[in-house]
Protein backbone atom coordinates (compact mmCIF):
# COMPACT_ATOMS: atom_id res chain seq x y z
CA UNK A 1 40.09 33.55 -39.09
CA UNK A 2 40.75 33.55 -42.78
CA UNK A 3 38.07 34.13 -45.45
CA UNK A 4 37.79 30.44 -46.81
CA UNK A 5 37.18 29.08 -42.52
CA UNK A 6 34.10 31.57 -42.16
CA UNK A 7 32.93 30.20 -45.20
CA UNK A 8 33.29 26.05 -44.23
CA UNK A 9 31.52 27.47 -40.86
CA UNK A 10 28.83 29.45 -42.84
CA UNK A 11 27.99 26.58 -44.85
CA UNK A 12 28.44 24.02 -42.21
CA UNK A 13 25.78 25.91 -39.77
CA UNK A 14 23.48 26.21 -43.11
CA UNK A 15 23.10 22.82 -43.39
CA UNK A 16 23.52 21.08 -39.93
CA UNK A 17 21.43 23.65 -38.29
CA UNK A 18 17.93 23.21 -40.25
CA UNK A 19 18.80 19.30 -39.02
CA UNK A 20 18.95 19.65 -35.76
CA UNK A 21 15.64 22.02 -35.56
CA UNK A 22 13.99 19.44 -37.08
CA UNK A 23 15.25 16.84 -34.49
CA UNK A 24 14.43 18.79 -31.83
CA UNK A 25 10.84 19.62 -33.15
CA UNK A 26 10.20 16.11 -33.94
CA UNK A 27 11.10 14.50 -30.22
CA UNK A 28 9.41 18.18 -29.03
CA UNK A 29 6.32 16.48 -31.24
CA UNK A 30 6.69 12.79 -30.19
CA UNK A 31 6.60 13.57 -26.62
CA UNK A 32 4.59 10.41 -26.13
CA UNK A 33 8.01 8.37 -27.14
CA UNK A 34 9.64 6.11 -24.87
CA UNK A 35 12.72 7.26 -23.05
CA UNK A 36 14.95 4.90 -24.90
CA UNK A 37 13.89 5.80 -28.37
CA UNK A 38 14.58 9.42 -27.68
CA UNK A 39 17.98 9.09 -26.17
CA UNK A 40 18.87 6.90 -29.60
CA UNK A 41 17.41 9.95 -31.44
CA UNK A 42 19.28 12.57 -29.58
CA UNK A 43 22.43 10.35 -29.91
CA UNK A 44 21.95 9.80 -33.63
CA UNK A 45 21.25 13.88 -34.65
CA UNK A 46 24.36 15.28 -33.95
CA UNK A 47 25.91 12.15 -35.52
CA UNK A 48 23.85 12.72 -39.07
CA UNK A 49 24.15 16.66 -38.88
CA UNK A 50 28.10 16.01 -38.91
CA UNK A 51 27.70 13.75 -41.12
CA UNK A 52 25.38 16.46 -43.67
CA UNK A 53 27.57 18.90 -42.66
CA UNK A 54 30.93 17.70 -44.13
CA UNK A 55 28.95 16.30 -47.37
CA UNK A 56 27.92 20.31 -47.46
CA UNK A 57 31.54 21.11 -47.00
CA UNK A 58 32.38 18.49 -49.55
CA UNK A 59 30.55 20.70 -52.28
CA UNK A 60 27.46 17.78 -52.25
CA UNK A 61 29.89 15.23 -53.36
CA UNK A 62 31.12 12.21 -52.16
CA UNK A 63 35.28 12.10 -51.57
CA UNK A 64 37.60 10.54 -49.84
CA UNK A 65 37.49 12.84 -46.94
CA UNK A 66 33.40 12.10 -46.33
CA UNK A 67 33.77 8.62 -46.81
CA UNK A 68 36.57 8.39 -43.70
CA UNK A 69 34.04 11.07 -42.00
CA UNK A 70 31.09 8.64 -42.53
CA UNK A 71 33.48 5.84 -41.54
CA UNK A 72 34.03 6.85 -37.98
CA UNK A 73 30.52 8.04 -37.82
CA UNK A 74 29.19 5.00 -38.33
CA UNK A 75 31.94 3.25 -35.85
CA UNK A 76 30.70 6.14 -33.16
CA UNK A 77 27.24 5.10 -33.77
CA UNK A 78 27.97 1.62 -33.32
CA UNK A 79 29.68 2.48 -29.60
CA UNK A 80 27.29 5.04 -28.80
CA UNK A 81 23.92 4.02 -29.67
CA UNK A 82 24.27 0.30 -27.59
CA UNK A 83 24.98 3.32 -24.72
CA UNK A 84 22.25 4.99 -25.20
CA UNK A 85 19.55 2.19 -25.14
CA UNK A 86 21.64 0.75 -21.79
CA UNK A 87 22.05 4.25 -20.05
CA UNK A 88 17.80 5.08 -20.97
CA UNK A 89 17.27 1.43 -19.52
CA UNK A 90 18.67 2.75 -16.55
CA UNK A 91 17.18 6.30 -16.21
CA UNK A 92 14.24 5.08 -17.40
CA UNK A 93 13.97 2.49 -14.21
CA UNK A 94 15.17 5.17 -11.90
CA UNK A 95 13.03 7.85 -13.04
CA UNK A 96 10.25 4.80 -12.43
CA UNK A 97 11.56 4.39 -8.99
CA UNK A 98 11.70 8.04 -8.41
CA UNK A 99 8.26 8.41 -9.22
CA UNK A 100 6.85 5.93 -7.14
CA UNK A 101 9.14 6.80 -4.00
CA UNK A 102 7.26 10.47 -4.51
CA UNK A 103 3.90 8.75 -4.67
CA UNK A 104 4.92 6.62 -1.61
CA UNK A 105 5.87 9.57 0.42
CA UNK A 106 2.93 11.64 -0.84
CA UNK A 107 0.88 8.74 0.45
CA UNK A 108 2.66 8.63 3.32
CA UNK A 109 2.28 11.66 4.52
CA UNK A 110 -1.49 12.20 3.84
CA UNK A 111 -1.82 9.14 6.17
CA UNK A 112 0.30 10.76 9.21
CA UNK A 113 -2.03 13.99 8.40
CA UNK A 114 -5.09 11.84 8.52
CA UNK A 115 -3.53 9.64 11.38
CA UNK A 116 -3.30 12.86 13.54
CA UNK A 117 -6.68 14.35 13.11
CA UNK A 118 -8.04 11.18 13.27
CA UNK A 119 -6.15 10.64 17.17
CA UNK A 120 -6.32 14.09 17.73
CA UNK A 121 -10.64 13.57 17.08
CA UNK A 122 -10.51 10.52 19.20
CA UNK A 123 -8.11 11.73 21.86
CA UNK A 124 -10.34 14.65 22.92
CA UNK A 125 -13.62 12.74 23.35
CA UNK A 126 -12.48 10.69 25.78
CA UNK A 127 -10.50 13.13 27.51
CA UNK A 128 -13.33 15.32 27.87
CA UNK A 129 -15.71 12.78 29.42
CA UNK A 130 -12.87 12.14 32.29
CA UNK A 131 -12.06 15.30 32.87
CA UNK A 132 -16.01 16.44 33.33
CA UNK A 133 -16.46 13.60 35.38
CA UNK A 134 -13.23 14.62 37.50
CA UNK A 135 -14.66 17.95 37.77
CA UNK A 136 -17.74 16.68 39.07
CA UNK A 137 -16.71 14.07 41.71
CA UNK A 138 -13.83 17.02 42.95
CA UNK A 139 -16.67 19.79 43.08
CA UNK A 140 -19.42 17.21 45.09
CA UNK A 141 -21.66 17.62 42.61
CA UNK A 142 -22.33 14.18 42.53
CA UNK A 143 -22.86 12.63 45.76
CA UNK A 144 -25.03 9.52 45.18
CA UNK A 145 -22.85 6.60 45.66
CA UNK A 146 -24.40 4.59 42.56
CA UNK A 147 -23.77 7.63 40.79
CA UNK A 148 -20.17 7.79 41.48
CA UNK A 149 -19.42 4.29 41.02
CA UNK A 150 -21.44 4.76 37.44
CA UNK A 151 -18.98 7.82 36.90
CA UNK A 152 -15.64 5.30 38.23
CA UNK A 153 -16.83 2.92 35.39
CA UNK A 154 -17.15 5.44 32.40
CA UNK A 155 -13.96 6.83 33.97
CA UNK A 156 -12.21 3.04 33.19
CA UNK A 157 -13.97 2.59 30.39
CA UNK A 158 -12.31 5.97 28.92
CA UNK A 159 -9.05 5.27 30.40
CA UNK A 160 -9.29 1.71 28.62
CA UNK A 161 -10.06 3.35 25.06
CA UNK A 162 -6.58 5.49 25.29
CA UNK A 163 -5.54 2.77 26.43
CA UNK A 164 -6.26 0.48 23.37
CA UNK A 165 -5.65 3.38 21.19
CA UNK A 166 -1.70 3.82 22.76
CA UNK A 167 -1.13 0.45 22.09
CA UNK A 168 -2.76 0.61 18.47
CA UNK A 169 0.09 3.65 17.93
CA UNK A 170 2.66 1.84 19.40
CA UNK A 171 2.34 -1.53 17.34
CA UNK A 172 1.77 0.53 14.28
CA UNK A 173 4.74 2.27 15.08
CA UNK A 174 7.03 -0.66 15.38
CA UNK A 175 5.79 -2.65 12.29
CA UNK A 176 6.57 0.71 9.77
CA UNK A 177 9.54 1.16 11.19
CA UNK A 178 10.19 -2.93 10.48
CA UNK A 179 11.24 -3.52 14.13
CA UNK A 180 8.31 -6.16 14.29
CA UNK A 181 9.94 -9.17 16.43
CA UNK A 182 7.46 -12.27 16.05
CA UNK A 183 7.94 -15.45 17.76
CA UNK A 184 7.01 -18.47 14.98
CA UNK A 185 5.57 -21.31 15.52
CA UNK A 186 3.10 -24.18 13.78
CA UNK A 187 -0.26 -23.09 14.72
CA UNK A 188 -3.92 -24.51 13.62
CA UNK A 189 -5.75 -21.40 12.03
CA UNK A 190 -9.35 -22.92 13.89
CA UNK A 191 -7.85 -22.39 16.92
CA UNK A 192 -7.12 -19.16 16.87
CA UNK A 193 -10.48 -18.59 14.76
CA UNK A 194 -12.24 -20.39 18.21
CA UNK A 195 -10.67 -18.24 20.41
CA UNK A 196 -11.65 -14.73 18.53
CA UNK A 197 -14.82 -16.05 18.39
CA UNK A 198 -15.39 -16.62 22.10
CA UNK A 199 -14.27 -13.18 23.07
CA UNK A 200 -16.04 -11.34 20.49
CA UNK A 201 -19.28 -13.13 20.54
CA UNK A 202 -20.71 -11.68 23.95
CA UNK A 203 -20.34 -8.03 21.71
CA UNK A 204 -22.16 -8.99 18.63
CA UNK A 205 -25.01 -11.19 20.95
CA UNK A 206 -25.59 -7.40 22.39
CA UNK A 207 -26.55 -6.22 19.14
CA UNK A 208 -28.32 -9.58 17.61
CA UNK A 209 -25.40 -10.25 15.52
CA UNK A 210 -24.75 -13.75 14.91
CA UNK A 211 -21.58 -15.54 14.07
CA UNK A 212 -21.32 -18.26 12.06
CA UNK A 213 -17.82 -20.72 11.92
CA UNK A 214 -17.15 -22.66 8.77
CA UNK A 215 -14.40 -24.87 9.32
CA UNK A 216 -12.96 -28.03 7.88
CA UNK A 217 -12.27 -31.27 10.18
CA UNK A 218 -8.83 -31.57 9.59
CA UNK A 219 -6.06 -28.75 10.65
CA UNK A 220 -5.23 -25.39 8.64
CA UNK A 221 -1.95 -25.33 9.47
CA UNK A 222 0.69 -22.27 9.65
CA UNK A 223 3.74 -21.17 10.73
CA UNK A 224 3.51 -17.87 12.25
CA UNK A 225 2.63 -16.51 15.29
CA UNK A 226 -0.11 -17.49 17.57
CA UNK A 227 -0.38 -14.03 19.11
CA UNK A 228 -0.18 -11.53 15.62
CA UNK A 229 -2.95 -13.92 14.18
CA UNK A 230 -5.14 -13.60 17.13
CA UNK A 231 -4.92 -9.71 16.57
CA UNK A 232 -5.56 -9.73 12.95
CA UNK A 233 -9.01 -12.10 13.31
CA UNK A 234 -9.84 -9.99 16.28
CA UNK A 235 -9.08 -6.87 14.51
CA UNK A 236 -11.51 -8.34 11.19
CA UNK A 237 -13.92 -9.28 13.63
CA UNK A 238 -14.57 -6.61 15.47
CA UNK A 239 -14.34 -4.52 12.27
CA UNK A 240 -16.82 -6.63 10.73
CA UNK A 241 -19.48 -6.18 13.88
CA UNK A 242 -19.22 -2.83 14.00
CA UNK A 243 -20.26 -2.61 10.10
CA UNK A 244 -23.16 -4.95 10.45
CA UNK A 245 -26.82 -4.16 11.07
CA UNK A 246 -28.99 -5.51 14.02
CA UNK A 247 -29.98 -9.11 12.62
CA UNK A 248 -26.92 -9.80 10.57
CA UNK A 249 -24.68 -12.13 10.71
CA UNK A 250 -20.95 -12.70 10.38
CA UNK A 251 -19.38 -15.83 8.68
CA UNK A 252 -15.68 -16.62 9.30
CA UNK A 253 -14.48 -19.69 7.38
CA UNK A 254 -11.33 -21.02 6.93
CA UNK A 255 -9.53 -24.22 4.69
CA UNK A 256 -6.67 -24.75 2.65
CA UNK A 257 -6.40 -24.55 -1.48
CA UNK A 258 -4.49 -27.00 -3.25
CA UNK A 259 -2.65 -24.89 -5.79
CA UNK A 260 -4.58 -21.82 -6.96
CA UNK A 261 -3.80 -18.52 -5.28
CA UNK A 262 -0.08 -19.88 -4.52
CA UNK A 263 1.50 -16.34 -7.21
CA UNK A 264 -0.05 -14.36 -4.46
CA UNK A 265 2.10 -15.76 -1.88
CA UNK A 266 6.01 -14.62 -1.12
CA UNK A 267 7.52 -18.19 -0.90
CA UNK A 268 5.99 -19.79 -3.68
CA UNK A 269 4.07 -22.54 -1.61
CA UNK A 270 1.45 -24.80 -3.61
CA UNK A 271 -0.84 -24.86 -0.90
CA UNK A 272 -2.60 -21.50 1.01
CA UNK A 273 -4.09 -21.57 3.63
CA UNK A 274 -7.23 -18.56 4.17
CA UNK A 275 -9.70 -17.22 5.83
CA UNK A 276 -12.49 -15.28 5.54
CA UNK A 277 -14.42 -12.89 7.36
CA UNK A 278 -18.05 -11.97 5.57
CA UNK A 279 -20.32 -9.62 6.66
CA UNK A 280 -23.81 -8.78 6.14
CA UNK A 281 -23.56 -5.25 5.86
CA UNK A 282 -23.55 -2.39 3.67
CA UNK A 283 -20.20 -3.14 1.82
CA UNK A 284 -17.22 -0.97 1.08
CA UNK A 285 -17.45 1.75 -1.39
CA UNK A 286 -15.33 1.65 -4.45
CA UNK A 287 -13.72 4.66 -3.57
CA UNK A 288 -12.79 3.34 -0.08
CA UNK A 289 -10.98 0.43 -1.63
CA UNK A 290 -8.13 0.89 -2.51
CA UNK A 291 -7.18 2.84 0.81
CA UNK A 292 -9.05 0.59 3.14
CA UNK A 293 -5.74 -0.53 5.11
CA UNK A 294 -4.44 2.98 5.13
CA UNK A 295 -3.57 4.15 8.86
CA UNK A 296 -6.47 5.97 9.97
CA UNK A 297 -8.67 5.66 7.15
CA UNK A 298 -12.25 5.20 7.64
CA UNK A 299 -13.90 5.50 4.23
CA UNK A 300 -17.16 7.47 3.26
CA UNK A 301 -20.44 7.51 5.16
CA UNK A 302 -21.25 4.42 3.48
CA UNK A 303 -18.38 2.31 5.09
CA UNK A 304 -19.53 4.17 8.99
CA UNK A 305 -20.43 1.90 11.57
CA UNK A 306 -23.53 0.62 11.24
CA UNK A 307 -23.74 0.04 15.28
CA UNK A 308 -21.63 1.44 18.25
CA UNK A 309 -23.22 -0.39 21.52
CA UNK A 310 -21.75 -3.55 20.38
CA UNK A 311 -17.70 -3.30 19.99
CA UNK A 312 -16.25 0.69 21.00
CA UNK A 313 -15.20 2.38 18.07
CA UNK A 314 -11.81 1.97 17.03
CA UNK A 315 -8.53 4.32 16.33
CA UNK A 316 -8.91 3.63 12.36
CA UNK A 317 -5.72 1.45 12.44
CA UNK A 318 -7.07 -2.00 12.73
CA UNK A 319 -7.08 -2.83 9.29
CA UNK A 320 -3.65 -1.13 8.68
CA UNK A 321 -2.42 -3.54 11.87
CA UNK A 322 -3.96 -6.39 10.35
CA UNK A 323 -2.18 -6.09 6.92
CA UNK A 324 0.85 -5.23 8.55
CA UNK A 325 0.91 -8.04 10.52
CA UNK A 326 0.33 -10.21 7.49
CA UNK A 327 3.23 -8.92 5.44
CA UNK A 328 5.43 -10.18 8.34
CA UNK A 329 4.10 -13.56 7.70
CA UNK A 330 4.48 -13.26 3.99
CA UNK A 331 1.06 -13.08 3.05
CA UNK A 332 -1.72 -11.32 1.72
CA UNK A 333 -4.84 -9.80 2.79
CA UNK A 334 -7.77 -8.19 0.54
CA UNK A 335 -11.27 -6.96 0.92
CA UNK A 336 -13.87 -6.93 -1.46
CA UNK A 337 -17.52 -6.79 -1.88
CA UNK A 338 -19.80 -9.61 -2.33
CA UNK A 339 -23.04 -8.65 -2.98
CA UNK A 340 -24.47 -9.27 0.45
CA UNK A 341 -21.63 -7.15 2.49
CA UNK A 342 -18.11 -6.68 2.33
CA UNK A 343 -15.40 -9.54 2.50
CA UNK A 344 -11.77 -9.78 3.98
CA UNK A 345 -9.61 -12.52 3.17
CA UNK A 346 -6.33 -13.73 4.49
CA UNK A 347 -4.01 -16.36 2.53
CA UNK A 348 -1.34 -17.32 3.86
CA UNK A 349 1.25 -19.97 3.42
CA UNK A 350 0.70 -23.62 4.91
CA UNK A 351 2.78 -24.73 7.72
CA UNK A 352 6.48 -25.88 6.33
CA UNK A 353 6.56 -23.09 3.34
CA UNK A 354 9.09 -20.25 3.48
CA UNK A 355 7.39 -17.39 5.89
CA UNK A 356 10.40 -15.04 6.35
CA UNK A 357 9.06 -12.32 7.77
CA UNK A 358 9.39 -9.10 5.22
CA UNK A 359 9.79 -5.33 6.94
């Protein structure tokens, strides 16, 4: 290398080196800048330190050979900054996406962890009591025949809680795995509101709980099916019983809005139809909101059953049922307090709108 190259290179690092330092230190500085304006950056300093660094060369003036250099600069800065902004567009939306599929799964798996503990709790219980009652009727130690048929009825009653809590698993199961196979059809929302009513009623007369309809005259009308929406009231129901006092009440009205609400709805339709299930009980805390449909999720002490001789408790994945059921129909369902107790409300579109069922 002769004496006159080390000397370009020596004054070429001299100048282009302090440059890119500075570069660096300012986007090390500006860390709050958006992805796009630091690949620009990053694509414009080596750009500008060539740029310095043949001006340097030049003996700080400007000749024919830096104005060609600046030349084709600028034409690579014209090419590669449009790049830039469209390849940070694009990391910048995947490194969104990436983020949120790590919060998703992080989610995800503290609900299987809480899902299992939760079963595993509720499992044993039940278990137990059958297999001290088995261990009693095998040994003799009960012998009184309205003793054992007392024993044979906890012993069904048991077997029916696994029971229910098997087939809460299983349904869970199939709608997060987006297997869910509904059979659509135009139903009448009161209906089905009538029907949930008359089963659950008997259960909240035990503990003084009174129900109160509010329905319009003419149909609510959706397309969806008869037997999902029969779970999902039953499921609100039942959860709202179990969370209100001896002497409450629980109001479950229904209509249809003309217009507002419709943004909320995957289809677009200008007309919802809702309902809502109101309690009278000690409402949901704020920190229990936002994971109130989570599998298995039963919130703070405050959100605890406030009676357990009127509905048997549940596995923890009504709610998550309910909204999953409800995304196959393409709609939404919140909760919320109201001053007076907590509130869970279910829009969905009107009968005729687009409800493709979503996985």
């Amino acid at each position: 290398m002769t004496t006159d190259t080390l000397g370009i290179l020596a004054v070429a690092l001299a100048w282009t080196a302090p440059l890119v330092a500075i570069g660096a230190a300012f986007l090390w500085w500006q860390q709050r800048l958006s992805l796009l304006v630091s690949l620009v950056i990053m694509t414009l300093i080596p750009l500008v330190a060539t740029l310095v660094g043949v001006f340097a060369v030049s003996g700080l003036m400007v000749t024919g050979d830096l104005r060609r250099t600046a030349t084709v600069l600028a034409a690579v800065a014209v090419v590669t900054v449009p790049a830039a902004l469209v390849l940070g567009r694009i990391q910048a939306r995947r490194t969104v996406w990436e983020r949120q599929m790590r919060e998703q799964e992080r989610a995800a798996d503290q609900s299987r962890r809480e899902l299992i503990a939760w079963v595993s709790h509720d499992l044993r219980t039940p278990l137990t009591d059958i297999k001290a009652i088995a261990e009693s009727l095998s040994d003799a130690v009960v012998t009184d025949p309205d003793e054992v048929v007392a024993f044979a009825r906890q012993i069904g009653l048991d077997v029916d809680r696994l029971s229910a809590m098997v087939a809460d698993l299983f349904e869970m199961a199939t709608i997060n795995a987006g297997a869910l196979h509904l059979d659509m059809e135009d139903i009448d929302l009161r209906e089905v509101i009538d029907e949930v009513v008359g089963s659950v009623r008997s259960a909240a007369g035990r503990g003084e709980i009174d129900i109160v309809i509010d329905a319009p005259d003419t149909a609510v009308g959706i397309t969806g099916s008869a037997h999902a929406m029969s779970r999902v009231m039953t499921n609100l129901l039942v959860n709202a019983v179990a969370h209100t006092p001896s002497g409450g009440s629980v109001r479950i009205a229904t209509g249809i809005d003309a217009g507002g609400g419709a943004d909320e709805i995957a289809g677009g339709s200008a007309r919802v139809a809702w309902c809502r299930v109101d309690d009278s009980g000690a409402g949901i805390d704020s920190d229990d909101l936002p994971r109130i449909f989570e599998m298995a999720y039963r919130g703070t002490a405050a959100r605890s059953p406030a009676r357990t001789d009127t509905v048997p408790a549940g596995s923890g994945m009504g709610l998550a049922i309910a909204r999953g059921l409800i995304d196959a129909h393409a709609g939404t369902i919140t909760a919320s307090n109201t001053g007076s107790g907590a509130r869970f409300e279910v829009r969905l579109p009107v009968a005729g709108a687009s409800t493709v069922a979503r996985p």
